[in-house]
C-alpha atoms as a PDB file:
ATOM      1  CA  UNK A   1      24.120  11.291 -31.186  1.00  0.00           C
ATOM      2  CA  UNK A   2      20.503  10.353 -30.935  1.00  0.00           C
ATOM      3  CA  UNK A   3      18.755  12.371 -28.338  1.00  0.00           C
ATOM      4  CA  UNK A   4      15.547  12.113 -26.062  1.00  0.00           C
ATOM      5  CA  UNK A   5      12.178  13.652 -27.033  1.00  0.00           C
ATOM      6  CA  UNK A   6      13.586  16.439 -24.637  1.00  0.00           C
ATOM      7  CA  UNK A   7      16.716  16.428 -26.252  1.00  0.00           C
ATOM      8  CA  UNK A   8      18.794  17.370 -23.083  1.00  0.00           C
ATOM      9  CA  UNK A   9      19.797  13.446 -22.444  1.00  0.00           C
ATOM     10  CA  UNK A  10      21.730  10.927 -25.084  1.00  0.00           C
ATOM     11  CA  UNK A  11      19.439   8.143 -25.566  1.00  0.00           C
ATOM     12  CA  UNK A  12      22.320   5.954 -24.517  1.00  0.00           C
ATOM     13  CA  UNK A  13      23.013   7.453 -21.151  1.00  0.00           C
ATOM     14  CA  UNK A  14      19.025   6.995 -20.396  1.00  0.00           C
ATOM     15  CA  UNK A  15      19.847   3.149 -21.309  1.00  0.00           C
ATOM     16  CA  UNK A  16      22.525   2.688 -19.066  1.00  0.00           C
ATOM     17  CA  UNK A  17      20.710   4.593 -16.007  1.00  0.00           C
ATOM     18  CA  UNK A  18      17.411   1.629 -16.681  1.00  0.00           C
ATOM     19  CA  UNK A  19      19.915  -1.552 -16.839  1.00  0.00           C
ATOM     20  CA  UNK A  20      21.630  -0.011 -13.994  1.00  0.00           C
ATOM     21  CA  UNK A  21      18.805   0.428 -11.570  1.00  0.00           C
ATOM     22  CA  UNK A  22      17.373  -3.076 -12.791  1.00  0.00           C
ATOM     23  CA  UNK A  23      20.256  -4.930 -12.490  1.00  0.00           C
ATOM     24  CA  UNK A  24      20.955  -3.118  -8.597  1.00  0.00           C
ATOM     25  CA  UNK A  25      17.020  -3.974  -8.098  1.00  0.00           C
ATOM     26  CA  UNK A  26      17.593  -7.449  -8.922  1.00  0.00           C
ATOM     27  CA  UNK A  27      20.376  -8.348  -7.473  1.00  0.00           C
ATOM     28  CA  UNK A  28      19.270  -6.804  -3.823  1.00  0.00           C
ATOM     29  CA  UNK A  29      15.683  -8.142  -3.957  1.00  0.00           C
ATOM     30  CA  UNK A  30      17.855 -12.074  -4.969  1.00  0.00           C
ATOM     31  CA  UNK A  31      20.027 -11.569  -2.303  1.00  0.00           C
ATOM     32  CA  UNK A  32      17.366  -9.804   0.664  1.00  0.00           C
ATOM     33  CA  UNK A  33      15.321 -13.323  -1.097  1.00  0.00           C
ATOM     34  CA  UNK A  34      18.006 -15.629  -0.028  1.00  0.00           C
ATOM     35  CA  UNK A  35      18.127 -14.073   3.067  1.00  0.00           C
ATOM     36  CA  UNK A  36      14.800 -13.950   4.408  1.00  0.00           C
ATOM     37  CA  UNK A  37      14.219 -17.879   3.030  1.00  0.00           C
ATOM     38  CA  UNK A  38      16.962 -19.227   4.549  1.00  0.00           C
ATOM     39  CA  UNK A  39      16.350 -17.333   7.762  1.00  0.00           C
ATOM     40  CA  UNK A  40      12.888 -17.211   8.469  1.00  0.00           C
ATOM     41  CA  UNK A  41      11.386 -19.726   5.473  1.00  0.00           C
ATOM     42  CA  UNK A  42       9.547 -16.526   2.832  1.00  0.00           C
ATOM     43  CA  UNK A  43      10.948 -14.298   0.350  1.00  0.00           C
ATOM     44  CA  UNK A  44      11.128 -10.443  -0.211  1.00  0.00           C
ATOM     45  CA  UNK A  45       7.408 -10.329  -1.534  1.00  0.00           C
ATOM     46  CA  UNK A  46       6.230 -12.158   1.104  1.00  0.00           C
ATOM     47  CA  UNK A  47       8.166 -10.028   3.588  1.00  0.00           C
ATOM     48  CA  UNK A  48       7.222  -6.764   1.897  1.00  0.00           C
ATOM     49  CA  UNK A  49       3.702  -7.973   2.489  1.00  0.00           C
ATOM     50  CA  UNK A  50       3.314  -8.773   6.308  1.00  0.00           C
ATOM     51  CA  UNK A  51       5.435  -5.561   6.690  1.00  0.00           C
ATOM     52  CA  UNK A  52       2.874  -3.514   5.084  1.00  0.00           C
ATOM     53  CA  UNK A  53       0.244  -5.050   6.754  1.00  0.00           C
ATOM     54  CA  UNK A  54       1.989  -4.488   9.870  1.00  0.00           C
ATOM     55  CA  UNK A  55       2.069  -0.114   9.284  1.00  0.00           C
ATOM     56  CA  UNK A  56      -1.476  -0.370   7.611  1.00  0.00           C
ATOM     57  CA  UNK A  57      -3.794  -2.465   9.824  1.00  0.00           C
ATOM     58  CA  UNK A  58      -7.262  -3.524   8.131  1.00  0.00           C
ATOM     59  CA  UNK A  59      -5.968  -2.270   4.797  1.00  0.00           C
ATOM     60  CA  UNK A  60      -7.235  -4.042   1.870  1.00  0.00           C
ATOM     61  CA  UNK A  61      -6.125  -5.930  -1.198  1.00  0.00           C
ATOM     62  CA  UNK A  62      -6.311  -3.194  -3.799  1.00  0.00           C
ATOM     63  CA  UNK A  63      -4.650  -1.190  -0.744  1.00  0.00           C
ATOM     64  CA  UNK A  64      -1.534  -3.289  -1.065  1.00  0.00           C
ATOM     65  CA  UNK A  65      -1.899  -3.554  -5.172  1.00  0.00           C
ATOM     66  CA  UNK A  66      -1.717   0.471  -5.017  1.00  0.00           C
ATOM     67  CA  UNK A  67       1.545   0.635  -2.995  1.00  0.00           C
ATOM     68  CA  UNK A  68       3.669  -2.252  -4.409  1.00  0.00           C
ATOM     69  CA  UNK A  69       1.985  -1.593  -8.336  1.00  0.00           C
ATOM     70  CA  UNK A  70       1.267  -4.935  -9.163  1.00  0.00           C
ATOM     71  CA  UNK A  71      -2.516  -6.561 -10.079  1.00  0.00           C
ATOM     72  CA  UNK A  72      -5.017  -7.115  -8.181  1.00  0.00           C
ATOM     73  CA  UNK A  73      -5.300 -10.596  -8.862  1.00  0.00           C
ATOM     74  CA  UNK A  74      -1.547 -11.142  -8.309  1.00  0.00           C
ATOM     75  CA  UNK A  75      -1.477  -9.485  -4.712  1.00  0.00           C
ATOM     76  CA  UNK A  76      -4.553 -11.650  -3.728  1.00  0.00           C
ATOM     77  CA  UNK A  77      -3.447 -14.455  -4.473  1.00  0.00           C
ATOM     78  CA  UNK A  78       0.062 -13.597  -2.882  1.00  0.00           C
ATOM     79  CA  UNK A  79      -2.146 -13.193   0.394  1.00  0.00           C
ATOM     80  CA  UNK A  80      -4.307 -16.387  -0.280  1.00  0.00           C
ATOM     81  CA  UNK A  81      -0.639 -18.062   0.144  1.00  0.00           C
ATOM     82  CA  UNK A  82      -0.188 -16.291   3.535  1.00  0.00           C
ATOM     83  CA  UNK A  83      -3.422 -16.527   4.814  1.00  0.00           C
ATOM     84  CA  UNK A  84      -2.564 -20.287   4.180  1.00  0.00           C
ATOM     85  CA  UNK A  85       0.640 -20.440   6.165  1.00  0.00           C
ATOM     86  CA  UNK A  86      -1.311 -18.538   8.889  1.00  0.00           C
ATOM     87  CA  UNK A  87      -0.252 -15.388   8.681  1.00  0.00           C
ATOM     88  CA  UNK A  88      -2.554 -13.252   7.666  1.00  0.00           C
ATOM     89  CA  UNK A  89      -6.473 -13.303   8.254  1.00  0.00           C
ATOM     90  CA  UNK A  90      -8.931 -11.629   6.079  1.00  0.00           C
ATOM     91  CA  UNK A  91     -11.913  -9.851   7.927  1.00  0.00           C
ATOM     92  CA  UNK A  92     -15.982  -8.492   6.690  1.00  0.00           C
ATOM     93  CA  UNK A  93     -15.502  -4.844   5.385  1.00  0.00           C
ATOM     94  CA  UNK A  94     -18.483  -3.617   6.949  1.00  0.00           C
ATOM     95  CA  UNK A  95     -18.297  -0.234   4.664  1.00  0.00           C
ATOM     96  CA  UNK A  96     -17.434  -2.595   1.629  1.00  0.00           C
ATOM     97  CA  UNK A  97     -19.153  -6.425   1.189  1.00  0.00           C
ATOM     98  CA  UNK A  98     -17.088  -7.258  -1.824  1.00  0.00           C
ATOM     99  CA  UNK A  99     -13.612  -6.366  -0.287  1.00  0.00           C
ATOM    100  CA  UNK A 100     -12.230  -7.503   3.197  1.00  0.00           C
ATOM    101  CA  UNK A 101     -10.046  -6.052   5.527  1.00  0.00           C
ATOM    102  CA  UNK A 102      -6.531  -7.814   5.991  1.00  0.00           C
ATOM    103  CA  UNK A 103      -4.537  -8.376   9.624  1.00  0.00           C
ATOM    104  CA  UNK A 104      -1.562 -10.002  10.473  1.00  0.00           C
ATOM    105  CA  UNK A 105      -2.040 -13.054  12.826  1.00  0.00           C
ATOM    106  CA  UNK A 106      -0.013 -13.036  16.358  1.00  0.00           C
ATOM    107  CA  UNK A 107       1.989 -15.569  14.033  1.00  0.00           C
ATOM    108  CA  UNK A 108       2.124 -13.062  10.969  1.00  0.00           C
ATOM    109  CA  UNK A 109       3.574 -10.365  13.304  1.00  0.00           C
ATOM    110  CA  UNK A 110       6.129 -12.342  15.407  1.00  0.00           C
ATOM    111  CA  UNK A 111       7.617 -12.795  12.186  1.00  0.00           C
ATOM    112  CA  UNK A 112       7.539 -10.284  10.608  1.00  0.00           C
ATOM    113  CA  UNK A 113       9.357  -8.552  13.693  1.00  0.00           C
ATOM    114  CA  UNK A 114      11.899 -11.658  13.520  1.00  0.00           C
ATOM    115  CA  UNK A 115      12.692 -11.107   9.577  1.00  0.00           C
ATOM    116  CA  UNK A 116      12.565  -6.912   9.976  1.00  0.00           C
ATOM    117  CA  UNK A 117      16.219  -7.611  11.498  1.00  0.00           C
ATOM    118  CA  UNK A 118      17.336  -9.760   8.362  1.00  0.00           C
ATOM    119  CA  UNK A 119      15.982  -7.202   6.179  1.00  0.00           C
ATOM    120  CA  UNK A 120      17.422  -4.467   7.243  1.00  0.00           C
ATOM    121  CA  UNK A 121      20.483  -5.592   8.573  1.00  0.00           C
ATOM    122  CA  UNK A 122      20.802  -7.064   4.866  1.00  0.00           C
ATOM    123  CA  UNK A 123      20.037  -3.661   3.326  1.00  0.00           C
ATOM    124  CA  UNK A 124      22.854  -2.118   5.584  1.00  0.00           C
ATOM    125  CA  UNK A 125      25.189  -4.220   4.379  1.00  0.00           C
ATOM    126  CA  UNK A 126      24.163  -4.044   0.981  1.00  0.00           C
ATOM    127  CA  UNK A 127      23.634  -0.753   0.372  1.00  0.00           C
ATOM    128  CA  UNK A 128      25.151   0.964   3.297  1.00  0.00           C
ATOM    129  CA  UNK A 129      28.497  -1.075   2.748  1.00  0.00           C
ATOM    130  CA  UNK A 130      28.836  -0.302  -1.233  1.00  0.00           C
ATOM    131  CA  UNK A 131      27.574   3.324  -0.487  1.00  0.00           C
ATOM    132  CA  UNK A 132      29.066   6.069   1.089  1.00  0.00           C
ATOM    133  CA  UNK A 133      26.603   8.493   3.098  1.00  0.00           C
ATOM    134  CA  UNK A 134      26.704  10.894   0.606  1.00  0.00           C
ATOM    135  CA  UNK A 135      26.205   8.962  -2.286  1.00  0.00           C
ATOM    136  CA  UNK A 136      23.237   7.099  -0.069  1.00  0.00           C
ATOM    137  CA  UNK A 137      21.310   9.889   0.040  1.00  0.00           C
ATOM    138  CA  UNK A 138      21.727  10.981  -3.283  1.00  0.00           C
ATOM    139  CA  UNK A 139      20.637   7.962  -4.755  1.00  0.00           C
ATOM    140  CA  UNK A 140      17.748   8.090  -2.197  1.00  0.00           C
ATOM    141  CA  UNK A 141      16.332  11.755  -3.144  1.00  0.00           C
ATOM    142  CA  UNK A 142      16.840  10.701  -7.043  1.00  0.00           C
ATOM    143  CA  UNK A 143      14.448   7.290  -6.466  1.00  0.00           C
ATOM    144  CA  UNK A 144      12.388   9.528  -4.446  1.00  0.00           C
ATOM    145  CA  UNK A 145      11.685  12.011  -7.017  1.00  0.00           C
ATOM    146  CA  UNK A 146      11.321   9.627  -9.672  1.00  0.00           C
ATOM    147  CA  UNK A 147       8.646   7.630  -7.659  1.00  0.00           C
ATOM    148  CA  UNK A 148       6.870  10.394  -6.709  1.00  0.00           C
ATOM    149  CA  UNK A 149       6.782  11.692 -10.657  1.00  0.00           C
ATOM    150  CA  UNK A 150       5.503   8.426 -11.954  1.00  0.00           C
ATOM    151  CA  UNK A 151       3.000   7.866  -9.076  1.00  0.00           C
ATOM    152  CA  UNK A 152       1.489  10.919  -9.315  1.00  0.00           C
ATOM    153  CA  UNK A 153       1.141  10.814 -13.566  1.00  0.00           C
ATOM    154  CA  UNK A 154       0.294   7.132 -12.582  1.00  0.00           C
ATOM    155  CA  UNK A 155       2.938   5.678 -14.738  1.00  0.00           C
ATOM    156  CA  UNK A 156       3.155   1.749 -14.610  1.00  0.00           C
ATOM    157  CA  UNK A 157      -0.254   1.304 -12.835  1.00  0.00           C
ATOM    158  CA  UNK A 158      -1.379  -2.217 -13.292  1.00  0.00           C
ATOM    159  CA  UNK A 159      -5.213  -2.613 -14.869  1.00  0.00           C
ATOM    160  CA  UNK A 160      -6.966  -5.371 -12.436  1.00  0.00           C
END
């Protein structure tokens, strides 16, 4: 049996535990997509944005790049496509000239309050209904620990 560099878990079981959380990653994010499109016209990134936007007011770019662990050039240009749809307005940084300061537009907020109830009612049944309340929070201290390990050893940080 071939054994981590640790040698307390089978290599095998570590396998299973990845293609398990990325295939349950995958298929919530598809389905919370399909959701949110056919409901209120964006998908889960674009939802994950305003709704970040919406707890962190005048928060910047490399603000949201931090939290969701993506590029820099990917998250702006995931805002350029809101900003376009008129959701989200970029403002001066007056501590910072090269960065600005992001807000939601009275349009960027009404719907992000309108798709908060297809999210979450979504999540509910997707994760609530398959999981017992138990086994809920389990999973939910195990993710927790694990993100908090590999963001604070800054594991899977984009560069730029």
């Amino acid at each position: 049996m071939e054994y981590t560099s640790g040698g307390d878990r089978p290599a095998g079981e570590l396998a299973k535990v990845f293609a398990d959380l990325v295939r349950c990653e995958t298929r919530v994010y598809n389905a919370l997509n399909d959701r949110l499109r056919d409901g209120h016209g964006i998908v889960t990134s674009q939802y994950e944005f305003l709704s970040y936007l919406r707890d962190h007011p005048g928060c910047r770019v490399a603000d949201l790049a931090g939290e969701f662990a993506i590029g820099v050039g990917a998250t702006s240009k995931g805002i350029d496509r809101l900003e376009k749809q008129g959701w989200v307005a970029r403002r001066p940084n007056p501590s910072d000239r090269r960065s600005s300061l992001l807000a939601l537009t009275d349009d960027g907020a009404r719907l992000v309050e309108e798709a908060e109830r297809t999210f979450t009612g979504g999540l509910a049944e997707l994760l609530g209904g398959n999981l017992d309340g138990p086994s809920l929070s389990a999973v939910a201290q195990a993710l927790s620990a694990l993100r908090s390990a590999l963001e604070r050893d800054q594991v899977g940080t984009p560069i730029g």
